[in-house]
Every structure is written in structure tokens, then in C-alpha cells.
N, C-alpha and C. Protein backbone atom coordinates (compact mmCIF):
# COMPACT_ATOMS: atom_id res chain seq x y z
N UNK A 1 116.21 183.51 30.16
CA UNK A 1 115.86 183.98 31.48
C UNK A 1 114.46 184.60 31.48
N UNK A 2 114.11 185.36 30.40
CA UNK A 2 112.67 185.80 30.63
C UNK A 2 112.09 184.72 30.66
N UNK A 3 112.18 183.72 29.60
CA UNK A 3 111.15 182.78 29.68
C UNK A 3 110.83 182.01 29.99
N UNK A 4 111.84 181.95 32.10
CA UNK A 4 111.76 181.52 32.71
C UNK A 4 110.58 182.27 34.04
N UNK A 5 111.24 183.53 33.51
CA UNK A 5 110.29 184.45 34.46
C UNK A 5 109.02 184.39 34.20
N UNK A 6 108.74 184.43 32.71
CA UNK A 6 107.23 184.68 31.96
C UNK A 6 106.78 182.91 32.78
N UNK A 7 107.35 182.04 32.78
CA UNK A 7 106.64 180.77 33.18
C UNK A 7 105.92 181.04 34.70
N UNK A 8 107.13 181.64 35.56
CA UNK A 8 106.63 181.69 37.03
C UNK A 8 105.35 182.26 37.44
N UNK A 9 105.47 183.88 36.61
CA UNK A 9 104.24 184.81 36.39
C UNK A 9 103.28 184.10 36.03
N UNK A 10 103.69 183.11 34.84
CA UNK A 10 101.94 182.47 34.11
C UNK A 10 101.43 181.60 34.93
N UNK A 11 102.11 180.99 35.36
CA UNK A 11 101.58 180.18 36.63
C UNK A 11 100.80 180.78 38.15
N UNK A 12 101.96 181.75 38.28
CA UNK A 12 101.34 183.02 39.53
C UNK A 12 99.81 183.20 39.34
N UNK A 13 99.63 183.60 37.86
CA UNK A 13 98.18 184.23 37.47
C UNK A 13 97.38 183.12 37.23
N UNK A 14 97.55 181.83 36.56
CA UNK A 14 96.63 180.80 36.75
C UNK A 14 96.53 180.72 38.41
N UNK A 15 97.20 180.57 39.00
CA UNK A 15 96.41 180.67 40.85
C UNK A 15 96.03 181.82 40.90
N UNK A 16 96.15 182.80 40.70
CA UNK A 16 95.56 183.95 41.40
C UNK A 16 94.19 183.49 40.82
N UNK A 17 93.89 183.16 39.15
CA UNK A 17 92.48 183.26 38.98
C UNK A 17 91.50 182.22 39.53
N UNK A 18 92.52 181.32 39.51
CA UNK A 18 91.57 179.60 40.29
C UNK A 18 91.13 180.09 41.55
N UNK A 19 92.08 181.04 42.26
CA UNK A 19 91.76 181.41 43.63
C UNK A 19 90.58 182.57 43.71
N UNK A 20 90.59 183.35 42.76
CA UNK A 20 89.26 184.15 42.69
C UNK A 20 87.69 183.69 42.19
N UNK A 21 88.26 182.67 41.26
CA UNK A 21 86.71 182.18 41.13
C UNK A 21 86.13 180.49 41.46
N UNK A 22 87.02 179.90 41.85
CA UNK A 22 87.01 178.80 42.36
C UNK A 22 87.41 178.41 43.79
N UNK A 23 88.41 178.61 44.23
CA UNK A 23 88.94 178.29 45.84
C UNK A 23 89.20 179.57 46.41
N UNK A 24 87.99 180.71 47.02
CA UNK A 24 88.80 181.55 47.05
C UNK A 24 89.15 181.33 48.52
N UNK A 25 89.18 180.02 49.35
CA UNK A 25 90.02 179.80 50.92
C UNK A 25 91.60 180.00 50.36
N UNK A 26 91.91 179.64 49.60
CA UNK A 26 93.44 179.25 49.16
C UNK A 26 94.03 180.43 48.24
N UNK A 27 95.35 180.77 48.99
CA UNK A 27 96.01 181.92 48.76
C UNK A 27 96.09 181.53 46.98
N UNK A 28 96.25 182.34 46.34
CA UNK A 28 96.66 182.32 44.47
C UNK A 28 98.08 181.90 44.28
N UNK A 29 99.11 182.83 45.07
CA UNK A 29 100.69 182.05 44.64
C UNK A 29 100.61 180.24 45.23
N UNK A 30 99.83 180.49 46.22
CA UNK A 30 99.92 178.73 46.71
C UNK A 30 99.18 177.69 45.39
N UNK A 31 98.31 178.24 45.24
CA UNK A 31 97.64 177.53 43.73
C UNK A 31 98.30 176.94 42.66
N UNK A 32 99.19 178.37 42.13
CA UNK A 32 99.94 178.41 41.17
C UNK A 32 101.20 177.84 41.03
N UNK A 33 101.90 177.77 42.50
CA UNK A 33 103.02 176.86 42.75
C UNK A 33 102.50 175.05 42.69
N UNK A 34 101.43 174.65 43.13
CA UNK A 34 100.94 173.59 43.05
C UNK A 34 100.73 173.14 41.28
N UNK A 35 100.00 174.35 40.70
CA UNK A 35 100.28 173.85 38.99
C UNK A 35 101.19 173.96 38.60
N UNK A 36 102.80 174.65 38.96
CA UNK A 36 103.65 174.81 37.90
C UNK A 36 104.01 173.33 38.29
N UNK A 37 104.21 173.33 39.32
CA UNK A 37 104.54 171.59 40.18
C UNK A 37 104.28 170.40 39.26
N UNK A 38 102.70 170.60 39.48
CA UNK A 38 101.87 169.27 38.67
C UNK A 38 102.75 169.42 36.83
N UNK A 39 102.44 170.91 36.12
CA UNK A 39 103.33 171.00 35.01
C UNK A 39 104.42 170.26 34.66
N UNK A 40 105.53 170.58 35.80
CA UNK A 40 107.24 169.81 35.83
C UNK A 40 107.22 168.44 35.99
N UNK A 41 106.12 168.10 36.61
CA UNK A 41 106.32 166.92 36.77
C UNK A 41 105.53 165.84 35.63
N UNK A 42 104.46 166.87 34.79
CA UNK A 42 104.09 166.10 33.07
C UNK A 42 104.93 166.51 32.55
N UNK A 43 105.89 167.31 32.55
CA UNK A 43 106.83 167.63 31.27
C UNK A 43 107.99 166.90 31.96
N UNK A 44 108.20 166.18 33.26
CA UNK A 44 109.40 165.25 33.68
C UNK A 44 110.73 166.17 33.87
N UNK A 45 110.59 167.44 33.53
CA UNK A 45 111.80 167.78 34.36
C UNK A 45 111.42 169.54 33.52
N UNK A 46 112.85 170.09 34.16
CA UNK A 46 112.78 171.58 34.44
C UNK A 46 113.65 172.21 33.03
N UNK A 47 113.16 173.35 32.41
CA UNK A 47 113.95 173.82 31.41
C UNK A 47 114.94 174.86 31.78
N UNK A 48 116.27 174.81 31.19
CA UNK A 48 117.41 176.07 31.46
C UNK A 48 116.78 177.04 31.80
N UNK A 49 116.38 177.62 31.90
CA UNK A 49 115.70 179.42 31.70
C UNK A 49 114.60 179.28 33.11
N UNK A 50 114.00 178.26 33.13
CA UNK A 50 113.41 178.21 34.94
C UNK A 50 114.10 178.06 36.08
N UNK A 51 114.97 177.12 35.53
CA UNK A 51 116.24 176.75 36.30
C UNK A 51 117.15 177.70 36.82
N UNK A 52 117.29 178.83 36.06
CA UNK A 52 118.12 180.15 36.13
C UNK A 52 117.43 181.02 36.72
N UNK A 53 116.25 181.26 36.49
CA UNK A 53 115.44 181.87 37.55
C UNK A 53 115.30 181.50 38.84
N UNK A 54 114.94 180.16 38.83
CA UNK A 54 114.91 179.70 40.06
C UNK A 54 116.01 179.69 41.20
N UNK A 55 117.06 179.50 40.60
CA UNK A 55 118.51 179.89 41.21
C UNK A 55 118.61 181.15 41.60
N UNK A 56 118.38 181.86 40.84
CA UNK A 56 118.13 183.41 40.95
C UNK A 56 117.63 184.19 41.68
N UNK A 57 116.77 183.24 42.24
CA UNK A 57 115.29 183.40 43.15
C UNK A 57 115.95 183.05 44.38
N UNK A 58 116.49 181.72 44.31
CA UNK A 58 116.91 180.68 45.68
C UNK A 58 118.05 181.91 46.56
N UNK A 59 118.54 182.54 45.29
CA UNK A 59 120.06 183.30 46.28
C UNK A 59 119.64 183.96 46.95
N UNK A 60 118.36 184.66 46.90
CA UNK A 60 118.04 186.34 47.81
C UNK A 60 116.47 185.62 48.54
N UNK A 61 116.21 184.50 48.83
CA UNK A 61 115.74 184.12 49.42
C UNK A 61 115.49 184.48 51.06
N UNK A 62 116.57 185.36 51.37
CA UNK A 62 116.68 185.23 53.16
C UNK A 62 115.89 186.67 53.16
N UNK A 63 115.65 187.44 52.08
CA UNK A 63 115.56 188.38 52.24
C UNK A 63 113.84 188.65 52.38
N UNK A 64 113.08 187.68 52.08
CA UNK A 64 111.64 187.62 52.46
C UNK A 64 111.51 187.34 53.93
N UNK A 65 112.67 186.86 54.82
CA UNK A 65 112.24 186.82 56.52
C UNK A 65 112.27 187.89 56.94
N UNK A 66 113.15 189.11 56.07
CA UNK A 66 113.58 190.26 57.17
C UNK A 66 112.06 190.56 57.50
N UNK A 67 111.10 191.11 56.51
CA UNK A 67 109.68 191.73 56.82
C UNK A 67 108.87 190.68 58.26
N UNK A 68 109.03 189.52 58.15
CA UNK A 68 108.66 188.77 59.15
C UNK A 68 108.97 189.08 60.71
N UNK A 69 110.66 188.88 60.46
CA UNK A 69 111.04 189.68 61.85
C UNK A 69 111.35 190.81 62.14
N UNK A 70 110.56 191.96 61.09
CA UNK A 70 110.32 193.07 61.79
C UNK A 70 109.06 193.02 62.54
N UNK A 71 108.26 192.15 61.95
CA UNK A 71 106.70 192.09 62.25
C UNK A 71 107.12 191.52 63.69
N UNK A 72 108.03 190.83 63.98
CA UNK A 72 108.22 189.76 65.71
C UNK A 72 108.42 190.95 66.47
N UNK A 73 109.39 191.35 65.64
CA UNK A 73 110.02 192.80 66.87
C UNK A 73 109.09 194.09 66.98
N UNK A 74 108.32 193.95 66.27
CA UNK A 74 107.58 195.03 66.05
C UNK A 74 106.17 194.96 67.41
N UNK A 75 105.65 193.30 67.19
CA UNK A 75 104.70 193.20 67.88
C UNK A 75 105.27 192.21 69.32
N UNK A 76 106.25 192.28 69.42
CA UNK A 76 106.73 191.88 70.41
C UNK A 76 106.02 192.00 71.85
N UNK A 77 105.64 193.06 72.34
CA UNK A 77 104.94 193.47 73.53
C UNK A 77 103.34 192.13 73.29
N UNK A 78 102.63 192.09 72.13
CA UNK A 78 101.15 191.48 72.23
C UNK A 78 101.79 189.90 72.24
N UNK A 79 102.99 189.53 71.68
CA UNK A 79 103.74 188.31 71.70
C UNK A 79 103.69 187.95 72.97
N UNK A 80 104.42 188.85 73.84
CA UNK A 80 104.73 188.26 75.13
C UNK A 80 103.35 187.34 75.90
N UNK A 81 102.40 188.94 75.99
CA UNK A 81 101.43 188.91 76.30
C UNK A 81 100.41 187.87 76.00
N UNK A 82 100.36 187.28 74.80
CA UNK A 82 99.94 186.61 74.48
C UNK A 82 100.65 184.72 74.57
N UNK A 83 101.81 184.52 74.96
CA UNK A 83 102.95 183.55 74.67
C UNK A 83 102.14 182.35 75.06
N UNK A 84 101.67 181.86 76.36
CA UNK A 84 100.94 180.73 76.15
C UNK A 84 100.08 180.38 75.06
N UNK A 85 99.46 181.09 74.69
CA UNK A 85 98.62 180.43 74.13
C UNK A 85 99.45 180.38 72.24
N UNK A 86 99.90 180.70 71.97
CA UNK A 86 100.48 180.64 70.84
C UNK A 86 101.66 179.30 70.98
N UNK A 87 102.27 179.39 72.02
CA UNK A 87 103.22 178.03 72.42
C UNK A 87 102.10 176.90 72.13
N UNK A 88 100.89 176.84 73.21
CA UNK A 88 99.95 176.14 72.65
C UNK A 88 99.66 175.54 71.68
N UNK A 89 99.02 176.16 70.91
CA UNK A 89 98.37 176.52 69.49
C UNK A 89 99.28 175.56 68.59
N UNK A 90 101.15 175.98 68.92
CA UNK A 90 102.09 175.38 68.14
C UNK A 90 102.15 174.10 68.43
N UNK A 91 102.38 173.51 69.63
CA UNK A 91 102.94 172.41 69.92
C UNK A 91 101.43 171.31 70.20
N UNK A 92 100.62 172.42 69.88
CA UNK A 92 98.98 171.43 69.33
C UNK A 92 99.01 170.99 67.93
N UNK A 93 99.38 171.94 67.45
CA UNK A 93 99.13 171.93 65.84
C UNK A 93 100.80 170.67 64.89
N UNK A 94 101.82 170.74 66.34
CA UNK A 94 102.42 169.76 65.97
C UNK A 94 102.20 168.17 66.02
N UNK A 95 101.57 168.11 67.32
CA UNK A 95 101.30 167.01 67.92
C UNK A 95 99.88 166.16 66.71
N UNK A 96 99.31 167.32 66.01
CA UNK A 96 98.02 166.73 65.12
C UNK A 96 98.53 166.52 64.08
N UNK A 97 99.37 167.37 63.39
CA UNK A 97 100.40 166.90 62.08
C UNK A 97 100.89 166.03 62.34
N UNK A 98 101.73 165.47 63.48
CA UNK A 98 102.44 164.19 63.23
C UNK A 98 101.24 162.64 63.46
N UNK A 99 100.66 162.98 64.38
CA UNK A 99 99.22 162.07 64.55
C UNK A 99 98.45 161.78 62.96
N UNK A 100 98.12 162.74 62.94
CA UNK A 100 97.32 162.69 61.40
C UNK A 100 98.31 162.12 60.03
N UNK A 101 99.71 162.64 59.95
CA UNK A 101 100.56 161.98 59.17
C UNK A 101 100.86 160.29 59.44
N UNK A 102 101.05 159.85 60.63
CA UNK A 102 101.32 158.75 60.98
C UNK A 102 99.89 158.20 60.63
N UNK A 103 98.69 158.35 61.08
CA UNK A 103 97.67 157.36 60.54
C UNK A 103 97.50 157.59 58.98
N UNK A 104 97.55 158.77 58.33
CA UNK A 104 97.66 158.31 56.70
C UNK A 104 98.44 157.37 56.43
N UNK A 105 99.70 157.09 56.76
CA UNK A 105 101.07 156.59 56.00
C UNK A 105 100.40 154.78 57.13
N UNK A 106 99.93 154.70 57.77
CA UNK A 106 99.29 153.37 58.26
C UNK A 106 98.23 152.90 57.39
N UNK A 107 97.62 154.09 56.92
CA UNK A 107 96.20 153.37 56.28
C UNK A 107 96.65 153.35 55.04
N UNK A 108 97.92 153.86 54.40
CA UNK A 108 98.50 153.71 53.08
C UNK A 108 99.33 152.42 53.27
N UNK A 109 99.72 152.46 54.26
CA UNK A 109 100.04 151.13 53.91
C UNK A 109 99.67 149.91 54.18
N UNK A 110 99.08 149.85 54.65
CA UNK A 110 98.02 148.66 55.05
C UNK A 110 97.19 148.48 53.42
N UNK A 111 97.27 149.01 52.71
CA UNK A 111 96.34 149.17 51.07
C UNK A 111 97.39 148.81 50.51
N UNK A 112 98.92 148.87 50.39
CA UNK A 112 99.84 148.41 49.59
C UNK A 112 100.07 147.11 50.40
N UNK A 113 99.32 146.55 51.07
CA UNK A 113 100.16 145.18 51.94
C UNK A 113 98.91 144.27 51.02
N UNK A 114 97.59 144.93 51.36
CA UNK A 114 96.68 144.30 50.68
C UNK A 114 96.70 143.95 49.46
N UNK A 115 97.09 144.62 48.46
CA UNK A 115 97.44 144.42 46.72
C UNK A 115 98.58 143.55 46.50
């Protein structure tokens, strides 16, 4: 089990540092989740002791929203106030994700039709 934990941490801190002296747009845990990623997937699969952490991790998972929706209820009044344009913002930012996904997965495949 630690040396499942010690993996997550070592990874944590390789993003934190890529993110301080190389990308610093990009959060460090986001970094570091992207290398342990790339890692599991050269070593082809996951060892007992990450696995147990990770489980470990997965159970108390709900418990990182509470801080979120205190932050909703908290700022609720500038929410309201603000609601168009954040409805906006969302159902813009959906409409370009699925646009932008659909022409990648066209121009990807149009390159596998070609080969």
C-alpha cells in the first residue's frame, strides 16, 4: 500500500515540477496524472499496491464535491445574478466540444480510409 501511495506522490511531483518550469498554463496534478497514465500504459498494466490505493481513493471520492457545493451555495446570490451568461458560456463551450470532436474523428478518419 505505501508503494502504491509513494507511486501517486512521485508522479504528483513530476507534474508539479514540469508545471513550474516548463508548462506553467497546466495545473501539476493534471501533468502528473497524464505521466502516471503514459507510465501504466509502458508497463501494460497496474501493480497490487496502486490498485489498492486507487480503490482506496475511488471509495471517498464524493467527498471532494462537498467543498464545490459549498462554493454553489455559498456564491449563490453572484450565480443568480450572473445565470445567463454562464448558461451561455456552457452550452457554447458544449456545442464547440462536440463540433471540434466530430471534425477530428472525420479528419481521422478519412487518413485511415486513405492507408
Amino acid at each position: 500500500m505505501i508503494s502504491g501511495l509513494v507511486q501517486i506522490l512521485l508522479f504528483q511531483s513530476l507534474g508539479e515540477l514540469v508545471s513550474k518550469f516548463l508548462l506553467p498554463t497546466l495545473p501539476g496534478p493534471v501533468i502528473g496524472l497524464v505521466l502516471l497514465v503514459l507510465w501504466l500504459v509502458l508497463r501494460k498494466g497496474i501493480n497490487s499496491d496502486l490498485a489498492m490505493v486507487a480503490d482506496g481513493f475511488s471509495q471517498y471520492l464524493g467527498l471532494l464535491f462537498v467543498p464545490a457545493a459549498v462554493g454553489v451555495v455559498l456564491f449563490l446570490p453572484q450565480l443568480k445574478a450572473n445565470a445567463l451568461a454562464i448558461i451561455s458560456a456552457l452550452v457554447g463551450s458544449i456545442i464547440l466540444t462536440i463540433a471540434s470532436s466530430a471534425f477530428i474523428a472525420r479528419l481521422l478518419s478519412k487518413k485511415e480510409s486513405h492507408e
